[in-house]
Each structure stands twice: as structure tokens, then as C-alpha cells.
C-alpha atoms as a PDB file:
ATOM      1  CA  UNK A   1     -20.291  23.865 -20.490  1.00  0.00           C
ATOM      2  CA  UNK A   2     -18.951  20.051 -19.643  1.00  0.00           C
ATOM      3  CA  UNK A   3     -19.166  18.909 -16.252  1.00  0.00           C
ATOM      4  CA  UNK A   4     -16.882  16.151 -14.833  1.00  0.00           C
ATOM      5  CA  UNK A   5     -19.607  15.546 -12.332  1.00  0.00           C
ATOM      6  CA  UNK A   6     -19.833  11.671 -13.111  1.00  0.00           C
ATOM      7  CA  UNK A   7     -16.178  11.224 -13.248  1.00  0.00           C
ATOM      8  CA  UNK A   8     -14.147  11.239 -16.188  1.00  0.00           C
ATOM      9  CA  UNK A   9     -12.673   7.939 -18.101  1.00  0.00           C
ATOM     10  CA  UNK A  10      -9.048   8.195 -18.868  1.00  0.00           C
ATOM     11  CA  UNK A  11      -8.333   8.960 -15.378  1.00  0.00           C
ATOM     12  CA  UNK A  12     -10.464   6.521 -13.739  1.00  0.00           C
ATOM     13  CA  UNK A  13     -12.501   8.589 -11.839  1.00  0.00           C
ATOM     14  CA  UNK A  14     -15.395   7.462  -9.489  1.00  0.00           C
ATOM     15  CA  UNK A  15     -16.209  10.146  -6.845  1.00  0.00           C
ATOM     16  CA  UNK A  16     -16.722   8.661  -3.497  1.00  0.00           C
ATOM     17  CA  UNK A  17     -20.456   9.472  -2.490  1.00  0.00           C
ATOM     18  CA  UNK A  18     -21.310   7.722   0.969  1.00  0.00           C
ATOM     19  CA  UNK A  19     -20.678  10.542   3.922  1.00  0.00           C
ATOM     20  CA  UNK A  20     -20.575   7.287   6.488  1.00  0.00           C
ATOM     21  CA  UNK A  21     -17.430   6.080   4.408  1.00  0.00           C
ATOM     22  CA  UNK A  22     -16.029   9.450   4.026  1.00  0.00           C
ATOM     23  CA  UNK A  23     -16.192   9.579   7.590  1.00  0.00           C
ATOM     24  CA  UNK A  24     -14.673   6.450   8.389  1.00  0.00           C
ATOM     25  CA  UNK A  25     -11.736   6.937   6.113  1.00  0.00           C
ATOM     26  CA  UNK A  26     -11.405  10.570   7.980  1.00  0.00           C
ATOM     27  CA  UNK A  27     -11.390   9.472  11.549  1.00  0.00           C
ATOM     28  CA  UNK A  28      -8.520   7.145  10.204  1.00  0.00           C
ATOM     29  CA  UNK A  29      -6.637   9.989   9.182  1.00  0.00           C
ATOM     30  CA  UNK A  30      -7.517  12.166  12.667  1.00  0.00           C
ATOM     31  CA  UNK A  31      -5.849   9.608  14.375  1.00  0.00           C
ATOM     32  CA  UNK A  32      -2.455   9.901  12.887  1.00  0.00           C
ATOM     33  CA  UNK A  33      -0.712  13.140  13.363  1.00  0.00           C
ATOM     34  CA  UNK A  34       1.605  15.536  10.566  1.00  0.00           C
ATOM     35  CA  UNK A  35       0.631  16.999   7.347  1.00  0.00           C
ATOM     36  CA  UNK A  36      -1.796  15.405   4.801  1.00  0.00           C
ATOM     37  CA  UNK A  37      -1.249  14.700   1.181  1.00  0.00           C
ATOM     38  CA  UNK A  38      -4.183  13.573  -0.553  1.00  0.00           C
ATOM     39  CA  UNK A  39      -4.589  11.900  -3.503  1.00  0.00           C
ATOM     40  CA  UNK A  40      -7.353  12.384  -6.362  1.00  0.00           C
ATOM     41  CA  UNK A  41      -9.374  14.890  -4.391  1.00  0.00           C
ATOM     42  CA  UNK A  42     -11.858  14.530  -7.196  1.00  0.00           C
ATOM     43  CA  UNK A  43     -14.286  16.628  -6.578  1.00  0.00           C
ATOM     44  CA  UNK A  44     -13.366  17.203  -2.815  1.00  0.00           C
ATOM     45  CA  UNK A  45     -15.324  14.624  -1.261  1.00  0.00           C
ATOM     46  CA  UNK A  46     -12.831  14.012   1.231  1.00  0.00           C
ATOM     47  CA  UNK A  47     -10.768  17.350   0.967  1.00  0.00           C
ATOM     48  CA  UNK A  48     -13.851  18.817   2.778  1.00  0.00           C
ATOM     49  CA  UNK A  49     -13.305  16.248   5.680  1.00  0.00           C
ATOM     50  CA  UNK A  50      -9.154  16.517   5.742  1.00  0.00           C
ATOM     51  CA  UNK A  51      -9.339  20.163   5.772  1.00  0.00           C
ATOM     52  CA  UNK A  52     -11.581  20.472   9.330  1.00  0.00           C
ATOM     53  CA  UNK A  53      -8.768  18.610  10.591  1.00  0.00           C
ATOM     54  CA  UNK A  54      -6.725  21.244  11.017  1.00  0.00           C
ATOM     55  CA  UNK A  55      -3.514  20.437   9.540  1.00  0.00           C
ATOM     56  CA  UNK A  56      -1.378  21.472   6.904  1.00  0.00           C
ATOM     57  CA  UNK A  57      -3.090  19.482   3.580  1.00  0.00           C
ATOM     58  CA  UNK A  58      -1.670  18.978   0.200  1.00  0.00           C
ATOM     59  CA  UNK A  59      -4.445  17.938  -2.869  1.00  0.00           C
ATOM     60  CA  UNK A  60      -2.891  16.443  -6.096  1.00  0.00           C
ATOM     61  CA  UNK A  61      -5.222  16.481  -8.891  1.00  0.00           C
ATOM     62  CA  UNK A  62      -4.287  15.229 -12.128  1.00  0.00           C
ATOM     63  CA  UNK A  63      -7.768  16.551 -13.575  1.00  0.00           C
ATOM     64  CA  UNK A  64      -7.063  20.321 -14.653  1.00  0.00           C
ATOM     65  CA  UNK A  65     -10.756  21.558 -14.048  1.00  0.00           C
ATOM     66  CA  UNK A  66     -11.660  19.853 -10.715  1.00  0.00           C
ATOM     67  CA  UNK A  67      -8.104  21.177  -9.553  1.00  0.00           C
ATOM     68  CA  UNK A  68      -9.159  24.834 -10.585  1.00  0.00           C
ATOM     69  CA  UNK A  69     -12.775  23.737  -8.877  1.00  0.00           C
ATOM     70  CA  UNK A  70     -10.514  22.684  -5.892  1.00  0.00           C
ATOM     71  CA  UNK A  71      -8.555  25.857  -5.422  1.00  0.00           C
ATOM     72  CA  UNK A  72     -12.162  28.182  -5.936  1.00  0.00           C
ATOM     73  CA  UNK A  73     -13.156  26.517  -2.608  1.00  0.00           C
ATOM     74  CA  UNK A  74     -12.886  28.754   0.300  1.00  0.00           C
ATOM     75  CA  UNK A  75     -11.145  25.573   2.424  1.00  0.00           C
ATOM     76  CA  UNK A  76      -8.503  26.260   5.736  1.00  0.00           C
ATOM     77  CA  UNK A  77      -4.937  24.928   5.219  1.00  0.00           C
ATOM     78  CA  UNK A  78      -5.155  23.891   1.443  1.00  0.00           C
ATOM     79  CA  UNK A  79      -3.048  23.757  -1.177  1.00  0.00           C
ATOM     80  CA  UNK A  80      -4.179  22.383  -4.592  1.00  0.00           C
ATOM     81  CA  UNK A  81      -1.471  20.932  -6.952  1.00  0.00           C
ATOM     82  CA  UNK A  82      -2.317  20.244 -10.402  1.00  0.00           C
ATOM     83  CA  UNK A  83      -0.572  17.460 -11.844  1.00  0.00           C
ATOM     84  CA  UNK A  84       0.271  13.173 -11.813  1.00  0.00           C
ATOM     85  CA  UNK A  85       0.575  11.927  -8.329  1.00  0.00           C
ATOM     86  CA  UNK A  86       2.992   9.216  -9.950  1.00  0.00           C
ATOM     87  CA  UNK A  87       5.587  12.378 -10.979  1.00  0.00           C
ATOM     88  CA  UNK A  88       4.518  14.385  -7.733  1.00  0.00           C
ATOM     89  CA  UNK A  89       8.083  14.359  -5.185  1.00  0.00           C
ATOM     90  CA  UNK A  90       6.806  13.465  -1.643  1.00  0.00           C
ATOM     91  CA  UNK A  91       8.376  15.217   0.617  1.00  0.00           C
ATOM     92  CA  UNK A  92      11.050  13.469   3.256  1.00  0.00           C
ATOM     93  CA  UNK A  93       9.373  15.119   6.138  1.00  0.00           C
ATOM     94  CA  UNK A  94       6.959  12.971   7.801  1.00  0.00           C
ATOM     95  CA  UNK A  95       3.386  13.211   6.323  1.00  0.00           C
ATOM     96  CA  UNK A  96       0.173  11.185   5.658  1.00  0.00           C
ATOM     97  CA  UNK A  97      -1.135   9.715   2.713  1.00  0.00           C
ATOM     98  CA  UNK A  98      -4.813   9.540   2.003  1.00  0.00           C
ATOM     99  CA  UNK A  99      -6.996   8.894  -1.192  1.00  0.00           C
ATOM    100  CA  UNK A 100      -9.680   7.361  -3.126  1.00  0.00           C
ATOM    101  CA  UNK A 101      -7.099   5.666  -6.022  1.00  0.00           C
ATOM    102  CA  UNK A 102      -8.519   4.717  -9.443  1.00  0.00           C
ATOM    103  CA  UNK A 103      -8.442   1.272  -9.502  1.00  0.00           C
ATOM    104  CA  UNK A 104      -6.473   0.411 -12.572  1.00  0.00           C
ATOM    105  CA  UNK A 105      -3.649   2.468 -11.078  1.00  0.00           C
ATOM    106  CA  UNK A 106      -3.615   1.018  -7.719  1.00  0.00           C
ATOM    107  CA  UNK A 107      -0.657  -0.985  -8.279  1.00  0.00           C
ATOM    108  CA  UNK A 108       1.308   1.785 -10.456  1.00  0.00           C
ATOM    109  CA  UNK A 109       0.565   4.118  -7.103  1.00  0.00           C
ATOM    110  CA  UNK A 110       1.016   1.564  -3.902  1.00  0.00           C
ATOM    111  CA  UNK A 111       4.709   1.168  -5.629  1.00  0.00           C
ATOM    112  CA  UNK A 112       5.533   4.964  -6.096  1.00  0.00           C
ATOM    113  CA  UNK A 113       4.383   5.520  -2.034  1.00  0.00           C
ATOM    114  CA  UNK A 114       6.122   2.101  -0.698  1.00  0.00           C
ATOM    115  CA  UNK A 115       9.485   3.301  -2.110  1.00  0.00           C
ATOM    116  CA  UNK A 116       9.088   7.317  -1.109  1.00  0.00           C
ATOM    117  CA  UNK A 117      10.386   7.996   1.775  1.00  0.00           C
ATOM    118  CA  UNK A 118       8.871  10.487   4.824  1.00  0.00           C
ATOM    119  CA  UNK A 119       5.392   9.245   4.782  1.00  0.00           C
ATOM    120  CA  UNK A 120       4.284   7.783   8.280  1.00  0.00           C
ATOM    121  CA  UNK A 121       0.517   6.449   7.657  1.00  0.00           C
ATOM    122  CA  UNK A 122      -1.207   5.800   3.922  1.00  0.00           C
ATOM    123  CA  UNK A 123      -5.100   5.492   4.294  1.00  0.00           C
ATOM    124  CA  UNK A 124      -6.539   4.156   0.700  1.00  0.00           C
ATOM    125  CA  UNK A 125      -9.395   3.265  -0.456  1.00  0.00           C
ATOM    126  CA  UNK A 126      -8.778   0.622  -3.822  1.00  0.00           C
ATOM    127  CA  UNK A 127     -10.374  -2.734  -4.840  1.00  0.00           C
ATOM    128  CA  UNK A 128     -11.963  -4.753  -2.015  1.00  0.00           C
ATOM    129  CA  UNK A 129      -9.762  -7.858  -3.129  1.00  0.00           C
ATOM    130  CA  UNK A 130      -6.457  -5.808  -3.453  1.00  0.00           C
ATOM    131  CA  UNK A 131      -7.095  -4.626   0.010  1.00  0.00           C
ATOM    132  CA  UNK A 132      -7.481  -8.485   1.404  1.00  0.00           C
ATOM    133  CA  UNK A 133      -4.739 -10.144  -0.507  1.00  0.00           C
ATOM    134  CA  UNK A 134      -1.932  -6.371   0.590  1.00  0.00           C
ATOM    135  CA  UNK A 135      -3.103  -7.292   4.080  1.00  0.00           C
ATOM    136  CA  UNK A 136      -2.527 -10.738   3.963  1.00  0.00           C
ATOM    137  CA  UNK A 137      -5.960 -11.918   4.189  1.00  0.00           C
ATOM    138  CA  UNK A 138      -6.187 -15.511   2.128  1.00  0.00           C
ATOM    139  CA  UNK A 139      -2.573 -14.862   1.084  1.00  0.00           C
ATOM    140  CA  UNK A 140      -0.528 -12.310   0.949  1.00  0.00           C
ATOM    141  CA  UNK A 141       1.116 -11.064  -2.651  1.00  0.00           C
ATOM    142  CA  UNK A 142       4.152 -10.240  -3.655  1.00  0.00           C
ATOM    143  CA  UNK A 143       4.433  -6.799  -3.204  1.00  0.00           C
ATOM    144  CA  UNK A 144       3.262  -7.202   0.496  1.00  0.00           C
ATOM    145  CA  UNK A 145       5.669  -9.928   1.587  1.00  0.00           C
ATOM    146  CA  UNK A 146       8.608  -8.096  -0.151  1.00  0.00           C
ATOM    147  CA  UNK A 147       7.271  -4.729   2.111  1.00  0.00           C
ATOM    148  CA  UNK A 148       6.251  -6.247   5.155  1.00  0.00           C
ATOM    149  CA  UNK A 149       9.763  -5.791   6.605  1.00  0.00           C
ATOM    150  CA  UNK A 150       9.302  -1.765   6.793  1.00  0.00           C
ATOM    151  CA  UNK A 151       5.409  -1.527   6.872  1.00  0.00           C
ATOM    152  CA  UNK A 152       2.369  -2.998   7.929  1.00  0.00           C
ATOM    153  CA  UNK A 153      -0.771  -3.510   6.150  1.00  0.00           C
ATOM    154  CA  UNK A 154      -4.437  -3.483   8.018  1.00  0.00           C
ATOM    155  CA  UNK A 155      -7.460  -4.207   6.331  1.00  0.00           C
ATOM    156  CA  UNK A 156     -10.305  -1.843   6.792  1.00  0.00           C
ATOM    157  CA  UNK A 157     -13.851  -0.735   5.977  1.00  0.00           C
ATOM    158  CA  UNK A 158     -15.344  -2.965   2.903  1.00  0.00           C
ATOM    159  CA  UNK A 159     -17.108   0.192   0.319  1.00  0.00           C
ATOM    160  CA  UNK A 160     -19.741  -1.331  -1.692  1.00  0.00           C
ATOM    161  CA  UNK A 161     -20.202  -0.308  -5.111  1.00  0.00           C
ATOM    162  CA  UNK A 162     -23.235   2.162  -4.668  1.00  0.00           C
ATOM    163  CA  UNK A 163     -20.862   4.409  -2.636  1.00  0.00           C
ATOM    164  CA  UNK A 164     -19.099   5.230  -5.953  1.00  0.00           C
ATOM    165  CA  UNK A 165     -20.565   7.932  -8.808  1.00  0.00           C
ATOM    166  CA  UNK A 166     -20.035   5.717 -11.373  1.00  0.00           C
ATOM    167  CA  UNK A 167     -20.330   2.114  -9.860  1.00  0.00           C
ATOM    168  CA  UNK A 168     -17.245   0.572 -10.178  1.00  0.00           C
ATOM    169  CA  UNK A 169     -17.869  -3.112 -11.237  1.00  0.00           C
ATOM    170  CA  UNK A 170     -16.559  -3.970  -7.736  1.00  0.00           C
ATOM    171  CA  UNK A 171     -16.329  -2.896  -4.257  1.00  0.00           C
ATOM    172  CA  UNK A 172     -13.323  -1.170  -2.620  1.00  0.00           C
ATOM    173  CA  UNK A 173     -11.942  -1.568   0.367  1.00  0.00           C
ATOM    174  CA  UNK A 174      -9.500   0.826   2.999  1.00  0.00           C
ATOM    175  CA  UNK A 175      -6.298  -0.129   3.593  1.00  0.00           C
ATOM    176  CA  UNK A 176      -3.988   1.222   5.752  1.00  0.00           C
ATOM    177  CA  UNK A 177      -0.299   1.346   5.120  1.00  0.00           C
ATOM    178  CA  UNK A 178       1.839   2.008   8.403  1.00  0.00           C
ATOM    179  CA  UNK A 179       5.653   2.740   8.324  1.00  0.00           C
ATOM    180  CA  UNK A 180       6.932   0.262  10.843  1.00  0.00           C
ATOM    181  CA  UNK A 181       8.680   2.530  13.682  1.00  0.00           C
ATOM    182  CA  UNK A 182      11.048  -0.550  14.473  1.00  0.00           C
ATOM    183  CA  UNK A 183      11.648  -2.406  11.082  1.00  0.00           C
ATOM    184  CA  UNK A 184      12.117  -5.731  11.338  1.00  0.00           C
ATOM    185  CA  UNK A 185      15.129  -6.038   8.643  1.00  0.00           C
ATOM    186  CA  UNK A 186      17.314  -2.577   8.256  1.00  0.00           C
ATOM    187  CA  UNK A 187      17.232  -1.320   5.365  1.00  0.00           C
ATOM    188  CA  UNK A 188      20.872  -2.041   3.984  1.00  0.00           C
ATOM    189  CA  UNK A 189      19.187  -5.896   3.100  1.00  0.00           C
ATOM    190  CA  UNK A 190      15.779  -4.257   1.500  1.00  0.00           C
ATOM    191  CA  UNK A 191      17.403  -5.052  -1.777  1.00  0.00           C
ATOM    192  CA  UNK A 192      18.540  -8.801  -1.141  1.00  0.00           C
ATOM    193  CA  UNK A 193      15.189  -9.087   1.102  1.00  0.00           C
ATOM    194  CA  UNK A 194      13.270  -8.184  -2.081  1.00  0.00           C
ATOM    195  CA  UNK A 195      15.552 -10.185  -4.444  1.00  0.00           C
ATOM    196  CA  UNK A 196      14.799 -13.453  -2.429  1.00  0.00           C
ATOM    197  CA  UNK A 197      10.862 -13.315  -1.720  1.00  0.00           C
ATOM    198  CA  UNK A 198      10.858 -12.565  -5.430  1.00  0.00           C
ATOM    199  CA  UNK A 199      12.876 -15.409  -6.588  1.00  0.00           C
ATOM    200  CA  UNK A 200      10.445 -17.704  -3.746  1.00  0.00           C
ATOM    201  CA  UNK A 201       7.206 -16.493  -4.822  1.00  0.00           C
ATOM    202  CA  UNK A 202       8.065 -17.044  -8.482  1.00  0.00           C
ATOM    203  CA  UNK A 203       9.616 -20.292  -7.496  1.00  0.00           C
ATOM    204  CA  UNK A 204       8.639 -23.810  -8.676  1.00  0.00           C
ATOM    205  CA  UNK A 205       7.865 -26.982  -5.942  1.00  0.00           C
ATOM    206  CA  UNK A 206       5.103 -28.824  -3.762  1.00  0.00           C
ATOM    207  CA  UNK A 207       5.908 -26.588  -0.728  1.00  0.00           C
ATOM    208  CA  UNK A 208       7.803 -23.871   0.192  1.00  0.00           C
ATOM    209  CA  UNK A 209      10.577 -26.206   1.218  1.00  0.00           C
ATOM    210  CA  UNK A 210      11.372 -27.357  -2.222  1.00  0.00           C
ATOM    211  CA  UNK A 211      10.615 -23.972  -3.446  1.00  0.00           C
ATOM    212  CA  UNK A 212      12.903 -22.476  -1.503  1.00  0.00           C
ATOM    213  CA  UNK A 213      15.778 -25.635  -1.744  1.00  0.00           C
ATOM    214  CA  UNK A 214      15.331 -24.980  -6.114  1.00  0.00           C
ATOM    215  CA  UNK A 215      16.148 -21.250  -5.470  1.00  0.00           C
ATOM    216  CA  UNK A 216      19.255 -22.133  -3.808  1.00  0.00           C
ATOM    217  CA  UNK A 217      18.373 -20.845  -0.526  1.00  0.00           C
ATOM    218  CA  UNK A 218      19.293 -24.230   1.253  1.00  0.00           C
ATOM    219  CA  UNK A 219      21.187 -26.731   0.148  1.00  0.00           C
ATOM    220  CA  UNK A 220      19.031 -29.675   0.982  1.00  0.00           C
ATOM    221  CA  UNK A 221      15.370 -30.056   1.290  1.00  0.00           C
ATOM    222  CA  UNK A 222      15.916 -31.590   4.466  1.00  0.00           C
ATOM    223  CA  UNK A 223      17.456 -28.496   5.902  1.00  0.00           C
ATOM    224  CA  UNK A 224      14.688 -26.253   4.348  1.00  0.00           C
ATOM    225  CA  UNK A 225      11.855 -28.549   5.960  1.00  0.00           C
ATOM    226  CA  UNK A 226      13.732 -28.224   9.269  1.00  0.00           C
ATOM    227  CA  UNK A 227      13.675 -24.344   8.718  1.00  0.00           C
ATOM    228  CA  UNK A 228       9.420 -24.631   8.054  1.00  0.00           C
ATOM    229  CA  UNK A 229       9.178 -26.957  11.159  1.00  0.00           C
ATOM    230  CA  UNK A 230      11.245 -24.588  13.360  1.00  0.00           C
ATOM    231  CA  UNK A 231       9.854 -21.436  11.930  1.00  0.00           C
ATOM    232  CA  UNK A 232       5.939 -22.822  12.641  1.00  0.00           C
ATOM    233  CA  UNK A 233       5.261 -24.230   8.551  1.00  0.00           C
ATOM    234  CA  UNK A 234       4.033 -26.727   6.997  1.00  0.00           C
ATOM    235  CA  UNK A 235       6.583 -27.849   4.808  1.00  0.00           C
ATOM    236  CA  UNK A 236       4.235 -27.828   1.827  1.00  0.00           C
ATOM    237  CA  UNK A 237       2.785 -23.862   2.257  1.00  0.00           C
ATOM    238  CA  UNK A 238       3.145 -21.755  -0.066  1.00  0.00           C
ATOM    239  CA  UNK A 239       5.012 -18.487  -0.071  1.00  0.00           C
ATOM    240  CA  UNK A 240       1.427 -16.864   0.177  1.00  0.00           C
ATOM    241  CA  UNK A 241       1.250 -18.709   3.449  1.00  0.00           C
ATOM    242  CA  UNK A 242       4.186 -16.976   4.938  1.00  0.00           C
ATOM    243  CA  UNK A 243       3.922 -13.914   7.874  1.00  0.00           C
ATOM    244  CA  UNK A 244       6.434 -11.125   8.120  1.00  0.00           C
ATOM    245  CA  UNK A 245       8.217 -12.630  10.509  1.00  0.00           C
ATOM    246  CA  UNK A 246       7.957 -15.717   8.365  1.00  0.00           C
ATOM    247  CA  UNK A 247       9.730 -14.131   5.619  1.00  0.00           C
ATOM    248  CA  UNK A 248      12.489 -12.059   8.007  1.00  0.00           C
ATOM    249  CA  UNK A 249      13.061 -15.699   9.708  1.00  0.00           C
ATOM    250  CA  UNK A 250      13.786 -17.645   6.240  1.00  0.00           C
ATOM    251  CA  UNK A 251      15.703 -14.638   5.042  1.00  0.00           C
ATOM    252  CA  UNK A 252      17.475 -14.942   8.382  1.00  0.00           C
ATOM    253  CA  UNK A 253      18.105 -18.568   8.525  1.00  0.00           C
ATOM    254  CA  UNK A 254      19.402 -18.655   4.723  1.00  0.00           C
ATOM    255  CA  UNK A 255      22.443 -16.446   5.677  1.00  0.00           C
ATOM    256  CA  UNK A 256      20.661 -13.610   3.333  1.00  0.00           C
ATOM    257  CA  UNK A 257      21.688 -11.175   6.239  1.00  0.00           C
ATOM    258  CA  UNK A 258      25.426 -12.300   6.429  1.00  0.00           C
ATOM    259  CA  UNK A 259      25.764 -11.928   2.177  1.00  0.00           C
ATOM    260  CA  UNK A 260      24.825  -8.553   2.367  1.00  0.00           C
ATOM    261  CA  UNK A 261      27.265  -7.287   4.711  1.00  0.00           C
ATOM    262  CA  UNK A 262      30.486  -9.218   2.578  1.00  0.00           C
ATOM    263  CA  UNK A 263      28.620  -6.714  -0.290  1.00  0.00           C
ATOM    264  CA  UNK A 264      28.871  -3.730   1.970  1.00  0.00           C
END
């Protein structure tokens, strides 16, 4: 009989062992309030946790046997769903997000929950170094600054590798994803918000003032170095360099906001 004990390969499986990080990544989630959706249960590691909780919880396994396994266990409020969390519907009511995420799908996943809607809280555990550079820790990425408007992104708990069955080659870290209550942009300019971190993190220049003068956003370098000096730049960071309220003030101060209401 095969057992899927030490995780299986083509889904990237490596079963969260350490009860102290279990723990951790629970009391997260006991903090939050609303139904649970979890993601990779696995073998339920952290299922076990989530279900003591007390709250209606939701386990999407892609694995076919450890979701059978899953539903066998005799654990209160459960529901086991069998399938791809990247084709599972989320639900518009509000919930919270939780899992251990194979780490050459982090990306592939952190883009199907940013754009669902519903979710209040998203408690993951992925790479150690995606975790820094999605909260903004030694530069933020792309996919952060073109987010932070509508969420916010706290780096938690580092996991070492011997807290994995198999070792990854690298540690993981817990992020937390928070739906911002207040957004700092509404989202009728998410689209042109997007549109314009993506053309200034892609941009060419020494600086973010002639990166951001090349993609049209100002018309003079002068007036873009004005914009850094007023908004608390350097003229020569880079978009990595920016803060949410970096990014909402260029988008602000480049008449981004004004364009997309003539499109409305």
C-alpha cells in the first residue's frame, strides 16, 4: 500500500512538522474572526489546530488520498474538498485564508487570493525570502506595490528547514495578508494603479525620477524630482524603495486619479 507520508513531488508537498510553528501560525488565525479556508491541509497538520477553533473550516486538497484521509478524521466543523485551490471559487462572504503553500506555486496562488474577493485575513506560510521582499522588507516587488493600495503585508515567524518532512532547500516564512478596511485608492483606479507601478517598476533610469519622467508620468524630470522631494525620496530610489503611501502619492500627484474618472 503507498503512503504519501513524506510528501508527494508533483504537488510540492512538504508536511509542516514543528507543533511550536503550527501553533504560531494558529494563534494568528484565532485572532481573526469568520470562517476558515485552508489550503493544502496535507496531512492535517494544521487542520487539527483550525478545527479546535471552533469555526466553520473549509480544507482544499488537491491530493485525492490525503483528502479521503482528511474526511476519515473524526474533526468538528470540517469540510474536506478535493480538488486545485487555483480552480476552487472563494466565496464573497468574508472568510480567512490559511496554508502551508508549495513553494513553486506561491506566486500562481498569492495572485488567485489577491484578486478574489470576500477574504478578510490570509495567514501563509511560503519561502522565507518571498515573505521579506511581499512585506517590503529590503524592497518590496511588484506584486506588493501594485496590492498595497487594498492590503497590507506583515512579515512573520521565520520556519527553518527542519520544520518541513522533506526539507525544503530553504526556509519559509508566515506572511500575513490583511484586506485594508479603509483602502487607500478605491477600487475604480485598481486597474490604472496597477498599469502605472507596472510600467515604473519595469521602467529604465538612475532614480525613480527619471524612471518615472521616461514613462510619461511627468513631463519634466524637474517636476518628478520635486514630486520625490515633497513625497520624502531620494530622487535616485528605486521603485523598490517606494511605501504604499509612496506609490498612492505618485499615482496621486501624476493626475492617474483624474484620467480614470474622464474613462468612467
Amino acid at each position: 500500500m503507498p503512503t504519501y507520508h513524506h510528501g508527494r513531488h508533483e504537488h510540492g508537498q512538504n508536511f509542516l512538522n514543528d507543533k511550536s510553528i503550527q501553533r504560531f501560525i494558529t494563534e494568528r488565525v484565532e485572532a481573526t474572526s469568520g470562517p476558515i479556508i485552508e489550503i493544502g491541509p496535507g496531512e492535517g497538520a494544521l487542520t487539527k489546530h483550525l478545527a479546535r477553533l471552533d469555526r466553520p473550516l473549509t480544507a482544499v486538497e488537491i491530493d485525492r488520498r490525503l483528502a479521503r484521509s482528511l474526511e476519515q478524521r473524526v474533526l468538528p466543523n470540517l469540510e474536506v474538498v478535493h480538488g486545485d485551490f487555483l480552480l476552487y471559487r472563494l466565496p464573497h462572504t468574508a472568510h480567512v485564508l490559511v496554508g502551508n503553500l508549495p513553494f513553486h506555486l506561491t506566486t500562481a496562488i498569492l495572485r488567485h487570493i489577491l484578486h478574489a474577493p470576500g477574504w478578510t485575513h490570509a495567514v501563509l506560510l511560503v519561502q522565507w525570502e518571498v515573505a521579506r521582499r511581499r512585506a517590503g522588507v529590503g524592497g518590496a516587488t511588484l506584486m506588493t506595490a501594485q496590492w498595497w493600495p487594498w492590503f497590507s503585508f506583515q512579515l512573520g515567524q521565520r520556519v527553518p528547514t527542519r520544520a518541513f518532512t522533506p526539507r525544503p532547500t530553504v526556509d519559509g516564512g508566515v506572511l500575513t495578508i490583511t484586506r485594508r478596511p479603509e483602502p487607500l485608492l478605491p477600487q475604480r483606479h485598481r486597474k490604472h494603479f496597477q498599469s502605472m507601478a507596472h510600467k515604473t517598476f519595469t521602467g529604465r533610469g538612475r532614480g525613480i525620477a527619471q524612471i518615472a519622467t521616461r514613462a510619461k508620468l511627468f513631463d519634466t524630470t524637474r517636476e518628478a524630482r520635486k514630486w520625490a522631494v515633497a513625497a520624502g525620496l531620494d530622487p535616485f530610489a528605486l521603485p523598490k524603495d517606494l511605501s504604499a503611501h509612496q506609490w498612492v502619492h505618485l499615482f496621486e500627484a501624476t493626475g492617474a486619479t483624474r484620467r480614470t474618472q474622464k474613462r468612467k
